[in-house]
C-alpha atoms as a PDB file:
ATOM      1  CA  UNK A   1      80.191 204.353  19.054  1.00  0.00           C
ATOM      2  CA  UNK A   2      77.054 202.597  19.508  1.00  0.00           C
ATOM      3  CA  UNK A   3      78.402 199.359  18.025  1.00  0.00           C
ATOM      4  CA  UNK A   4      81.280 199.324  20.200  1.00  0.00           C
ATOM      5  CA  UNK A   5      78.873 199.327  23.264  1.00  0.00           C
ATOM      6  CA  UNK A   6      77.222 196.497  21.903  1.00  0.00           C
ATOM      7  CA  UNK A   7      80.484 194.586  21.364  1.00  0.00           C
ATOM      8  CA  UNK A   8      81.738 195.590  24.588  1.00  0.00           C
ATOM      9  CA  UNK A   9      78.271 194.182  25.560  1.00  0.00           C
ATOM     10  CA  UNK A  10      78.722 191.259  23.801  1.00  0.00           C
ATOM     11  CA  UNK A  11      82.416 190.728  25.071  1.00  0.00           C
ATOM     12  CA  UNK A  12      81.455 191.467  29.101  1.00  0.00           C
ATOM     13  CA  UNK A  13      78.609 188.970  28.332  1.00  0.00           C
ATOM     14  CA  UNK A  14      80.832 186.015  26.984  1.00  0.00           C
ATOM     15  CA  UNK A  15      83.242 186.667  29.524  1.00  0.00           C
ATOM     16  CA  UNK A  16      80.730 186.248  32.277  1.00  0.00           C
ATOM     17  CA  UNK A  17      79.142 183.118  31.198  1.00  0.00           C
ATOM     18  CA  UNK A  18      82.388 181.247  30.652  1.00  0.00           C
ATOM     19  CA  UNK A  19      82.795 181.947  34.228  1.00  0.00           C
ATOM     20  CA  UNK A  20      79.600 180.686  34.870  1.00  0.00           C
ATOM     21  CA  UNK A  21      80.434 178.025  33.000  1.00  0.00           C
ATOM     22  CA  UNK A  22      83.613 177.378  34.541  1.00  0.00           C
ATOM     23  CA  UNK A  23      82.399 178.035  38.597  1.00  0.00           C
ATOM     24  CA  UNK A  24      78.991 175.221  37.745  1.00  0.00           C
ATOM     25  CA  UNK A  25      81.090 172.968  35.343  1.00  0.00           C
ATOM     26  CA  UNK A  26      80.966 169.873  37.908  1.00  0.00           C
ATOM     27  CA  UNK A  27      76.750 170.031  37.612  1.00  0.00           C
ATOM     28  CA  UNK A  28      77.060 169.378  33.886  1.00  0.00           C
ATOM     29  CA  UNK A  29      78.695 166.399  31.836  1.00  0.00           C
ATOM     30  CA  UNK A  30      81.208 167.499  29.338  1.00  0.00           C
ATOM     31  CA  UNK A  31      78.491 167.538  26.273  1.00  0.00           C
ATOM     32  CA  UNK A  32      76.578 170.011  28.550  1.00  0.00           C
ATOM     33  CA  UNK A  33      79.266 172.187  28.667  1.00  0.00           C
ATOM     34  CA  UNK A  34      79.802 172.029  25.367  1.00  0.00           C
ATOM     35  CA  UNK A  35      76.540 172.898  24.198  1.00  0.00           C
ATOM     36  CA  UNK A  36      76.355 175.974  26.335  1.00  0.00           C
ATOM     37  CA  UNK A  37      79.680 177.308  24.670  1.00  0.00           C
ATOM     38  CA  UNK A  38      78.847 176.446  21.859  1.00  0.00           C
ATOM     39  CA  UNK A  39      75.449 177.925  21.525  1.00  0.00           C
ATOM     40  CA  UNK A  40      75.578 181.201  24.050  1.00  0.00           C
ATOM     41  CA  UNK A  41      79.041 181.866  23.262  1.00  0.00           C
ATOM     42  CA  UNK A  42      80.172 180.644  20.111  1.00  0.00           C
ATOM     43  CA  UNK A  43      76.890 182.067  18.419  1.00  0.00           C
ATOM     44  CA  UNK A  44      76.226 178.637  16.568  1.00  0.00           C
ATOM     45  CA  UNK A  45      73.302 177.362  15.468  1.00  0.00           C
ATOM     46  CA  UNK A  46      71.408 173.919  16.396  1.00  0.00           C
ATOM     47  CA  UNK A  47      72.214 172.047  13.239  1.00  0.00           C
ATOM     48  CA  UNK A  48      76.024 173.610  13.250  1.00  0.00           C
ATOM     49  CA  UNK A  49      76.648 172.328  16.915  1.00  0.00           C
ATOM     50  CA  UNK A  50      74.420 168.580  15.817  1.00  0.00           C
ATOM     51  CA  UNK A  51      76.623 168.242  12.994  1.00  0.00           C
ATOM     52  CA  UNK A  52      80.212 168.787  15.679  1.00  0.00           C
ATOM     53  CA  UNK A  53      78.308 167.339  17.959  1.00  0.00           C
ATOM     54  CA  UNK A  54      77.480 164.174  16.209  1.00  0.00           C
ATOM     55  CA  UNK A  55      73.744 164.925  17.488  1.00  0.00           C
ATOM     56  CA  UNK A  56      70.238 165.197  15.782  1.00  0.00           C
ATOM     57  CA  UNK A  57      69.043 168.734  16.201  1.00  0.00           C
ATOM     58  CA  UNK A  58      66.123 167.630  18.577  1.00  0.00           C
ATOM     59  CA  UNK A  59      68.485 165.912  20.977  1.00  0.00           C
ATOM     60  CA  UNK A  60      70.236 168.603  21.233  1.00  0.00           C
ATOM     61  CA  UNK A  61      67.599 171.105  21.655  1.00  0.00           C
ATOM     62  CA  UNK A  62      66.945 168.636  24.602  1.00  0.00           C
ATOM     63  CA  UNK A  63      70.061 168.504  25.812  1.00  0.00           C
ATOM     64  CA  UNK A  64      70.990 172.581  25.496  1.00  0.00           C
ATOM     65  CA  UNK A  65      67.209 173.245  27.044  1.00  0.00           C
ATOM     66  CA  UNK A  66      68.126 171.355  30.059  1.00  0.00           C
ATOM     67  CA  UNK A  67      71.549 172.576  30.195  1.00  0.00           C
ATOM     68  CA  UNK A  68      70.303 175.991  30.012  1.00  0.00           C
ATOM     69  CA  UNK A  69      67.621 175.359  33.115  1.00  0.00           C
ATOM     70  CA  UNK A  70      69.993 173.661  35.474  1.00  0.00           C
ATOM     71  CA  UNK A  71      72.619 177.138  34.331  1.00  0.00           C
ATOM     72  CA  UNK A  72      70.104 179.505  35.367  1.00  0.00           C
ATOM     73  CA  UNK A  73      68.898 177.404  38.365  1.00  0.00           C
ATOM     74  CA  UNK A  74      72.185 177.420  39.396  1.00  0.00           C
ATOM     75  CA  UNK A  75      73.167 180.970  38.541  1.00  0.00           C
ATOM     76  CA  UNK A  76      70.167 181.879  41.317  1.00  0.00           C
ATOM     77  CA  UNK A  77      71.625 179.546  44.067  1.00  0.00           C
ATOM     78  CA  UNK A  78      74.646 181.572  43.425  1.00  0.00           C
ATOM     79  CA  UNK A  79      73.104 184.805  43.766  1.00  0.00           C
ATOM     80  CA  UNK A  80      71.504 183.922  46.627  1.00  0.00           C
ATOM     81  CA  UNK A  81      74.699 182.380  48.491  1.00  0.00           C
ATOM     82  CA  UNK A  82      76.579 185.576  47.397  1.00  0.00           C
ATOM     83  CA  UNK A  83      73.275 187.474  49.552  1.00  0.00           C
ATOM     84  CA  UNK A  84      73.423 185.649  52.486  1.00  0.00           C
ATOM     85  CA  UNK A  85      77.277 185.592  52.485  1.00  0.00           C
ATOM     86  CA  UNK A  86      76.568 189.943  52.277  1.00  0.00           C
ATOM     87  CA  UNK A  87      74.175 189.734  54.729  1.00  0.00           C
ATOM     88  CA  UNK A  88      76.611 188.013  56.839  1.00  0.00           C
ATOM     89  CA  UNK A  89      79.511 190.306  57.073  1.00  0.00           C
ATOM     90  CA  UNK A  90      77.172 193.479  57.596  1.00  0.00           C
ATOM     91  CA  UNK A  91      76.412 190.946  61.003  1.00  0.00           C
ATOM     92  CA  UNK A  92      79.865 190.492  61.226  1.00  0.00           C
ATOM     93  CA  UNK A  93      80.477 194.330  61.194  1.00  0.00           C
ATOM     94  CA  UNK A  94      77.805 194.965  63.698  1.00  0.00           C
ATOM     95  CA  UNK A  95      79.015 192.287  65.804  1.00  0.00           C
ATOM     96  CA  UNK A  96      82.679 194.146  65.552  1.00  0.00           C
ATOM     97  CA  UNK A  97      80.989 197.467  66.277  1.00  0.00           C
ATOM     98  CA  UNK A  98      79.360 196.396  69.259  1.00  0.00           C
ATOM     99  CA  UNK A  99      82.317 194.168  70.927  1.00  0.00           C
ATOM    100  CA  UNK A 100      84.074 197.701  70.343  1.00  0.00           C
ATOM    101  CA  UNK A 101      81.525 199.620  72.615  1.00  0.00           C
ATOM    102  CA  UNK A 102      81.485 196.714  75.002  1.00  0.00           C
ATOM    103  CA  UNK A 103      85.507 196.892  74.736  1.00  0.00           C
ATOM    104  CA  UNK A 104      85.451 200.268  75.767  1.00  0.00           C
ATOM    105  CA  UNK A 105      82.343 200.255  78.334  1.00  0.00           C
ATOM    106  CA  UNK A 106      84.847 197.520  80.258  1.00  0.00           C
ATOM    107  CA  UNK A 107      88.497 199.319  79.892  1.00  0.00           C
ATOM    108  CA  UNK A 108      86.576 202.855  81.249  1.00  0.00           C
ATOM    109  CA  UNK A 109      85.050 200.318  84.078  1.00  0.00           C
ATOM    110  CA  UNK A 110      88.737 198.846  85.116  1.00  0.00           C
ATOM    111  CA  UNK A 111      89.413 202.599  86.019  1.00  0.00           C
ATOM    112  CA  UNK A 112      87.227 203.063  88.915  1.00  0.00           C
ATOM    113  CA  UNK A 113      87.811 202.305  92.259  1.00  0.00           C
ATOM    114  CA  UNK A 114      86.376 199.185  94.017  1.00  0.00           C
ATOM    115  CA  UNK A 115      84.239 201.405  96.192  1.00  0.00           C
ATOM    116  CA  UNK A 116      82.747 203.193  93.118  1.00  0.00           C
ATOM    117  CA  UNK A 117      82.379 199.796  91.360  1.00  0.00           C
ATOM    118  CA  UNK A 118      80.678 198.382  94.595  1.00  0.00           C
ATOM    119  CA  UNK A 119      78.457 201.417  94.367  1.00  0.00           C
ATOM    120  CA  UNK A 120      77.440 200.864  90.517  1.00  0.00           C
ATOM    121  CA  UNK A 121      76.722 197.202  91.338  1.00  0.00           C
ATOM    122  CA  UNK A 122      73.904 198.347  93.766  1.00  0.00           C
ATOM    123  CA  UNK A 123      70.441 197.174  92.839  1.00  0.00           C
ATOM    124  CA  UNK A 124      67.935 200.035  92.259  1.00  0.00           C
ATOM    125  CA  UNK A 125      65.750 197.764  94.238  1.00  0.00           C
ATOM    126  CA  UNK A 126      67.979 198.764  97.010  1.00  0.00           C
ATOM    127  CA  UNK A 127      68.129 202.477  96.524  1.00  0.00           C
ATOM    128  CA  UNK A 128      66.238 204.986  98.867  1.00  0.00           C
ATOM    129  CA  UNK A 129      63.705 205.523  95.885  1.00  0.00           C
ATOM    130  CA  UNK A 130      59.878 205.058  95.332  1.00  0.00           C
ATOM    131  CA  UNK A 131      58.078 202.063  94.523  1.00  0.00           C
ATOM    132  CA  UNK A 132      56.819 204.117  90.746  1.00  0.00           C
ATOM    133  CA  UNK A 133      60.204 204.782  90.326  1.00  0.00           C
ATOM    134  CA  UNK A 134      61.731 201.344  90.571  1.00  0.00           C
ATOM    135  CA  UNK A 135      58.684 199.906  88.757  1.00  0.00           C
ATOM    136  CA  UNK A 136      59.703 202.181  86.061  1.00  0.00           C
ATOM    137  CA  UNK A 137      63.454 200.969  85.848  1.00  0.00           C
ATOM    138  CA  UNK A 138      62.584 197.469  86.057  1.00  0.00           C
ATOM    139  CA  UNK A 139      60.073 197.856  83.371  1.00  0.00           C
ATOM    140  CA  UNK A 140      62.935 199.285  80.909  1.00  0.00           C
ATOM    141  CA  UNK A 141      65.976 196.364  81.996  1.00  0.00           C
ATOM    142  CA  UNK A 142      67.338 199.140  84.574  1.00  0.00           C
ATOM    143  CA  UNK A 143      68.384 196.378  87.219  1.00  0.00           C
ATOM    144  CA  UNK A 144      71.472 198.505  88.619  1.00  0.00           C
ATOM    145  CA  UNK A 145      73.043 201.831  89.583  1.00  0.00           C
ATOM    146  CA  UNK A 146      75.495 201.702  86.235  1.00  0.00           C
ATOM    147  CA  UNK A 147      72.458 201.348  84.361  1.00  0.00           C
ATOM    148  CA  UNK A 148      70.666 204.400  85.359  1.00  0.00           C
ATOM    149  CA  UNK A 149      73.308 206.177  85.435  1.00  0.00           C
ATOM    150  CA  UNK A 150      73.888 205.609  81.590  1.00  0.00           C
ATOM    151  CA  UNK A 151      70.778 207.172  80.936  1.00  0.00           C
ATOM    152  CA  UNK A 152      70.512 211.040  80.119  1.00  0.00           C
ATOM    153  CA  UNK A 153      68.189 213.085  82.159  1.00  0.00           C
ATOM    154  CA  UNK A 154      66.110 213.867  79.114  1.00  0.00           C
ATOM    155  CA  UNK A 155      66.342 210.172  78.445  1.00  0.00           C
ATOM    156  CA  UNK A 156      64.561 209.049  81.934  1.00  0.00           C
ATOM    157  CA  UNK A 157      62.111 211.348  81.407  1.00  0.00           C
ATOM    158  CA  UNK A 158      60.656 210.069  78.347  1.00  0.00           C
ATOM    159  CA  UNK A 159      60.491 206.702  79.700  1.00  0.00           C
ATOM    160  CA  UNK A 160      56.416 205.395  80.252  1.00  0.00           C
ATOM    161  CA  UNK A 161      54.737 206.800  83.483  1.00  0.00           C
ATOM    162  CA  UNK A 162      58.326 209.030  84.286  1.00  0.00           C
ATOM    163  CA  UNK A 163      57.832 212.408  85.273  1.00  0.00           C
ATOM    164  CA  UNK A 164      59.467 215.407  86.824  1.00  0.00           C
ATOM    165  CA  UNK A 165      59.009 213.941  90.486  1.00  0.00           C
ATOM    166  CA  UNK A 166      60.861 210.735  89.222  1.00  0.00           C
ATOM    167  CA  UNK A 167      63.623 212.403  87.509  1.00  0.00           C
ATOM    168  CA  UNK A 168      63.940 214.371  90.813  1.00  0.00           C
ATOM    169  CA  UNK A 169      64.009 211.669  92.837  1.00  0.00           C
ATOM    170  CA  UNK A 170      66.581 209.998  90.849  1.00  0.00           C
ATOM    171  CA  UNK A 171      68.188 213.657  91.290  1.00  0.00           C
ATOM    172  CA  UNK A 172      68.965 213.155  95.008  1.00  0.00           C
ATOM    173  CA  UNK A 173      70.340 209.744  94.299  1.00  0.00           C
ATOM    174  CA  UNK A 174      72.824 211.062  92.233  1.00  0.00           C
ATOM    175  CA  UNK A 175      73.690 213.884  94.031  1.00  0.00           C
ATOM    176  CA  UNK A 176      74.052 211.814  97.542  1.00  0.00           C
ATOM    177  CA  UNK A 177      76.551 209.216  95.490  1.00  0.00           C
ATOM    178  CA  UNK A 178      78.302 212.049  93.438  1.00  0.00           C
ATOM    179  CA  UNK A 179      76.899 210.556  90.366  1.00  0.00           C
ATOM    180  CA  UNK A 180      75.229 212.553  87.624  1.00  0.00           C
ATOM    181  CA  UNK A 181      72.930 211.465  84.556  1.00  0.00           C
ATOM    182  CA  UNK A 182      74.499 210.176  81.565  1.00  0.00           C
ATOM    183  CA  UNK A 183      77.867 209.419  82.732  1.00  0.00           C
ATOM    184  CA  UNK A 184      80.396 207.056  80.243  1.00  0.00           C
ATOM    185  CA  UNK A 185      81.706 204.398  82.686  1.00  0.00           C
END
């Protein structure tokens, strides 16, 4: 049992570098190549591969050392490419996700009427409310009616320097425009 792991090992292990082999083969010459298959596959020694070779053994040391760095060297650029390339489809996804949102946020806003679009298009600045109050929805990027209106109650009210009288405030707003916190337009 435990030598078949090691030869399945061994196998997966061969198998991988000749594809190594085979995705870096234009950054190597052809005696290289070679010398890597030879030696990390084939399981030969120096002076077997010198004598097929037609190499002294301390050339080709030499050339299988360097061989070897520029594999591993480019083994890593790999890895990292294959990273980056996984860090750019969870973007990607994200990017979906959130054009899906936005996708939805704009087919639910087609369904109101211009009036109640004119309405979410007001400017707090514009709304009956206290200066706190607008201070506090300019401070969080809360530049229009739809905006606030996004928010939950509970929401508001943990917002810096927001309080019952704010939330309150906001309350009458609502109320006067048939509105109500946390509405999905």
């Amino acid at each position: 049992m435990k030598q078949e792991k090691i030869k399945d090992r061994s196998q997966y292990f061969d198998e991988l570098l000749q594809h190594a082999l085979l995705l870096v083969g234009k950054k190597f010459v052809l005696l290289e190549r070679q010398v890597l298959k030879d030696i990390l596959i084939d399981n030969k020694s120096y002076q077997e591969v010198a004598r097929l070779r037609g190499q002294n053994a301390q050339r080709l040391k030499f050339i299988f050392t360097q061989a070897f760095e520029k594999l591993i060297h480019t083994i890593d650029e790999t890895h990292s490419s294959i990273l980056a390339h996984r860090r750019m489809e969870q973007e990607i996804e994200d990017v979906k996700a959130e054009l899906g949102i936005l996708k939805e946020k704009i087919s639910r806003r087609k369904k109101l009427t211009p009036k109640q679009k004119k309405l979410l298009d007001t400017p707090v600045d514009e709304l009956n409310l206290s200066e706190r109050t607008k201070n506090i929805c300019s401070r969080n990027n809360i530049r229009i009616l739809y905006d606030l209106v996004q928010f939950t109650r509970r929401d508001f009210l943990f917002l810096r320097n927001c309080g019952e009288g704010r939330a309150k405030e906001v309350d009458e707003i609502f109320r006067k425009h048939g509105l109500s916190w946390g509405m999905k337009i």
